[in-house]
Every structure is written in C-alpha cells, then in structure tokens.
C-alpha atoms as a PDB file:
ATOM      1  CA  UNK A   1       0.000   0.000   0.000  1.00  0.00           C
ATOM      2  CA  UNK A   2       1.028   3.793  -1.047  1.00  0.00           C
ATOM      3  CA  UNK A   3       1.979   5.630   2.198  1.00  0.00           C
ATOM      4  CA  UNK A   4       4.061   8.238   0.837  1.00  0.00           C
ATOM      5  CA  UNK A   5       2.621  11.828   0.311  1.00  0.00           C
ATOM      6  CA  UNK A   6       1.181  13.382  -2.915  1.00  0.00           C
ATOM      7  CA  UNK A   7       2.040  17.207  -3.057  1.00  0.00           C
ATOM      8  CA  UNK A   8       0.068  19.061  -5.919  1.00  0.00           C
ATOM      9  CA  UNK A   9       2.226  21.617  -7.163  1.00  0.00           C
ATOM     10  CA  UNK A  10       2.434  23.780 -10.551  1.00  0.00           C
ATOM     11  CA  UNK A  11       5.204  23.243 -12.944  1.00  0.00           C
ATOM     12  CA  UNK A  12       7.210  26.076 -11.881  1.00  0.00           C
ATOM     13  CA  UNK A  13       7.043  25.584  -7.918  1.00  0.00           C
ATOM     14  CA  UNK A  14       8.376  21.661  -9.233  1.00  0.00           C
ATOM     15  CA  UNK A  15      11.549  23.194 -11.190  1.00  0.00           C
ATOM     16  CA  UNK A  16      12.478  25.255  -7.913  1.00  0.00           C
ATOM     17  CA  UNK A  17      12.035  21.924  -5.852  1.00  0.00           C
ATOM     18  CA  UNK A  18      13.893  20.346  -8.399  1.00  0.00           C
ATOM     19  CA  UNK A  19      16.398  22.714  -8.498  1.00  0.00           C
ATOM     20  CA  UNK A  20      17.081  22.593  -5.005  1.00  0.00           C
ATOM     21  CA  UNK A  21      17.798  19.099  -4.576  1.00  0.00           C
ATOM     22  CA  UNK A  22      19.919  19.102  -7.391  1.00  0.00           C
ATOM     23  CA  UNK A  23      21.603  21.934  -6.058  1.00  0.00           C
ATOM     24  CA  UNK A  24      21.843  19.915  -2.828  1.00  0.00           C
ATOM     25  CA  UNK A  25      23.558  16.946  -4.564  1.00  0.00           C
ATOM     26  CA  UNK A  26      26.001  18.852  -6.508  1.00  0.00           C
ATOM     27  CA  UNK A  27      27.418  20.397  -3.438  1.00  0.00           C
ATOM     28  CA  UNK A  28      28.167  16.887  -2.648  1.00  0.00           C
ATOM     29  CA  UNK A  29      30.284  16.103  -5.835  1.00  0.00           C
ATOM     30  CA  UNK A  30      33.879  17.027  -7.251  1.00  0.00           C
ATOM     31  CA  UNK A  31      32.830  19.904 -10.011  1.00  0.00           C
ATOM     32  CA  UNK A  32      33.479  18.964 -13.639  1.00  0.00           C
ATOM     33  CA  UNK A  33      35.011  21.788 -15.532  1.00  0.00           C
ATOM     34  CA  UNK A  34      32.114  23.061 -17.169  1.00  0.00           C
ATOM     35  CA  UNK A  35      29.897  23.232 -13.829  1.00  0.00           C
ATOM     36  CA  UNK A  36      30.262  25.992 -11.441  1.00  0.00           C
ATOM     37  CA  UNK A  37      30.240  24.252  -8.134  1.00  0.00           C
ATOM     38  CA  UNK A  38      27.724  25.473  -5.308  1.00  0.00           C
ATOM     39  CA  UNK A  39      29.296  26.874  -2.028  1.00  0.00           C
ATOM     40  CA  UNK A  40      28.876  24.857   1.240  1.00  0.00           C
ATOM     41  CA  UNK A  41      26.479  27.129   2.471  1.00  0.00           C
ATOM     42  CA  UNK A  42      22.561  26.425   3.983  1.00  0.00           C
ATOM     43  CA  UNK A  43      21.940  29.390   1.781  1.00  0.00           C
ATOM     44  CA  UNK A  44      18.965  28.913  -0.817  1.00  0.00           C
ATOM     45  CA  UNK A  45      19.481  29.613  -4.245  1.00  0.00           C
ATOM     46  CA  UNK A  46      16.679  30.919  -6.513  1.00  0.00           C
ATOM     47  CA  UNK A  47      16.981  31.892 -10.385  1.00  0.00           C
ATOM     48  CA  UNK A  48      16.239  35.588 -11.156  1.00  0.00           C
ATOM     49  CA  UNK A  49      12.566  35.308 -11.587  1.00  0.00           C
ATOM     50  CA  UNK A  50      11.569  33.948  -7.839  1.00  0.00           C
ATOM     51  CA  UNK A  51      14.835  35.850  -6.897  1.00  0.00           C
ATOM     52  CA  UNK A  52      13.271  39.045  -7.936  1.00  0.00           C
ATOM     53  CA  UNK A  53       9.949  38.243  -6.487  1.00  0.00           C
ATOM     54  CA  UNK A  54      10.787  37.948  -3.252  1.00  0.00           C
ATOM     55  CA  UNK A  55      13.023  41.068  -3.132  1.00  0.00           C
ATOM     56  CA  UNK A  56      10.345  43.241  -5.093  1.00  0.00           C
ATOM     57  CA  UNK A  57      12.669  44.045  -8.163  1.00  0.00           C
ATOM     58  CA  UNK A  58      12.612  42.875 -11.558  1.00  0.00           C
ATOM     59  CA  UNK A  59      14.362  39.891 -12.518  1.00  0.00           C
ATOM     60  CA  UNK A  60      16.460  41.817 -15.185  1.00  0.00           C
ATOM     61  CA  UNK A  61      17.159  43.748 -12.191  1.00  0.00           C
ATOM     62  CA  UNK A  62      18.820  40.755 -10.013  1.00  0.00           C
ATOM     63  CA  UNK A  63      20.737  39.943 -13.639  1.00  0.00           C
ATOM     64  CA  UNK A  64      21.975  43.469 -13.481  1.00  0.00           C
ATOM     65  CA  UNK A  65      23.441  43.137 -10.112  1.00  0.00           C
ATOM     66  CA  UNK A  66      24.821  40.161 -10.932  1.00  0.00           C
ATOM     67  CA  UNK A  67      26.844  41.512 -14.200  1.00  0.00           C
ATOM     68  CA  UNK A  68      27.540  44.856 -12.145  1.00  0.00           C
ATOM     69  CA  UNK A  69      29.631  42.418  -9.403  1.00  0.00           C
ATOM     70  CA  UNK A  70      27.815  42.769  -6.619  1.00  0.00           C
ATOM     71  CA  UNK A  71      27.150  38.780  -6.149  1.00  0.00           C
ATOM     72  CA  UNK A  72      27.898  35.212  -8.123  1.00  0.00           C
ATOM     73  CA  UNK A  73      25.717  33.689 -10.473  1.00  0.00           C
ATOM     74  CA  UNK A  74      26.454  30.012 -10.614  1.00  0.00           C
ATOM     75  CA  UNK A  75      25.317  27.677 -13.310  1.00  0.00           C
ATOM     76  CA  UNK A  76      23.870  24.161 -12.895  1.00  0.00           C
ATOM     77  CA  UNK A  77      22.501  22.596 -16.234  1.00  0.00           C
ATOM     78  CA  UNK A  78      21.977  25.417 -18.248  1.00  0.00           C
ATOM     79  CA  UNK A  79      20.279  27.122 -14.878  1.00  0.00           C
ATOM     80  CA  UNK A  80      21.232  30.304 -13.588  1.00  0.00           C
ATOM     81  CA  UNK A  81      21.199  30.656  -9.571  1.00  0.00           C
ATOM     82  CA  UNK A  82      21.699  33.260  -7.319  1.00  0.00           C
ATOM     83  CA  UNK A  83      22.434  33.006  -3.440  1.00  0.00           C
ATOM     84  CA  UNK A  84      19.556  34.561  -1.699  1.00  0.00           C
ATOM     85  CA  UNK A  85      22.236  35.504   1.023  1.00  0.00           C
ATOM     86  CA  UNK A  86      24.317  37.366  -1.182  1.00  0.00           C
ATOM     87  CA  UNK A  87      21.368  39.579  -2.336  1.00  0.00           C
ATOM     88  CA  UNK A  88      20.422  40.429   0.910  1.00  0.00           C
ATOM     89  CA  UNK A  89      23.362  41.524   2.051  1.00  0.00           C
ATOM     90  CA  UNK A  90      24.316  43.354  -1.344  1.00  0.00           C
ATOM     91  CA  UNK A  91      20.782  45.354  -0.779  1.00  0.00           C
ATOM     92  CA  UNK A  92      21.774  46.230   3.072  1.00  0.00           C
ATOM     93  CA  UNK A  93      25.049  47.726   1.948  1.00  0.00           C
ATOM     94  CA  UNK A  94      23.257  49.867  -0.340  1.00  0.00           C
ATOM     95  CA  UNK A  95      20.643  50.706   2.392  1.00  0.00           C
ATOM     96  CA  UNK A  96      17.736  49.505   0.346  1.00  0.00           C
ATOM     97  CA  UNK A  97      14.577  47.993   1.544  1.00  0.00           C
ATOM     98  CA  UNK A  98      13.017  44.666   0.150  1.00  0.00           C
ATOM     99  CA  UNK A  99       9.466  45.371  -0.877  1.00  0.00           C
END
C-alpha cells in the first residue's frame, strides 16, 4: 500500500524543488570543468525570476546586479542561480529595503 505523500504543485514551484535538490547533490560532488560548483552554504538559491519576487525588483534587475559584481551567479545545467544571502546583504550595503 502507497503511504508516501502526494504534493500538488504547478510546474514552476516543481523546477524550484527540483532545483534545489539538485543543487543539494552537486554540493556533494567534485565539479566537472564546465559546472560551477555550489558553495557549502545552507543558503537557498533561486533563479532571477523567484529571486526578484521575493526582493520586489525585476528579474532583469537581479541579472543586473549580478553583471555589475555585486554577487555570483552560478550555473547548474543550463540554470542560472543566485544566493539569496548574497542579495540580501548586497541590498543592506546599499541601504535599500526589500518590498
């Protein structure tokens, strides 16, 4: 008999799941050359769209940042992350509020 759960969830709240646990086992492994490896960090990693959402910018606005230096971008898979962490603490040195 099934006795697992069953989580409904739409296709883009699966990707960040995804995502996570992938992130999560990469940390784990040696990096091949064309993988940016993860930082050991409990940090949580979100790509520019849900990145922006949750500090009230626009997600070309987080890819901005990014390009300007202010925090990494790492690549897993053809996915860009960002390190929620990082973010925050590049918008407190700039005395910004999150929305």
């Amino acid at each position: 008999m099934f006795q697992g759960k069953i989580i409904l969830s739409t296709p883009e709240e699966l990707k960040i799941v995804l995502i996570d646990a992938f992130a999560a086992v990469v940390r784990t492994m040696p990096s091949p050359n064309n993988v940016t490896s993860l930082p050991e960090t409990s940090s949580k990693f979100l790509n520019a769209k849900k990145a922006g959402e949750l500090f009230g910018v626009h997600p070309n606005t987080i890819r901005n940042w990014y390009k300007a230096g202010y925090f990494k971008k790492y690549v897993i898979e053809g996915v860009s992350l960002y390190d929620v962490e990082q973010i925050e603490t590049f918008i407190k040195s700039q005395a910004l509020e999150p929305a």
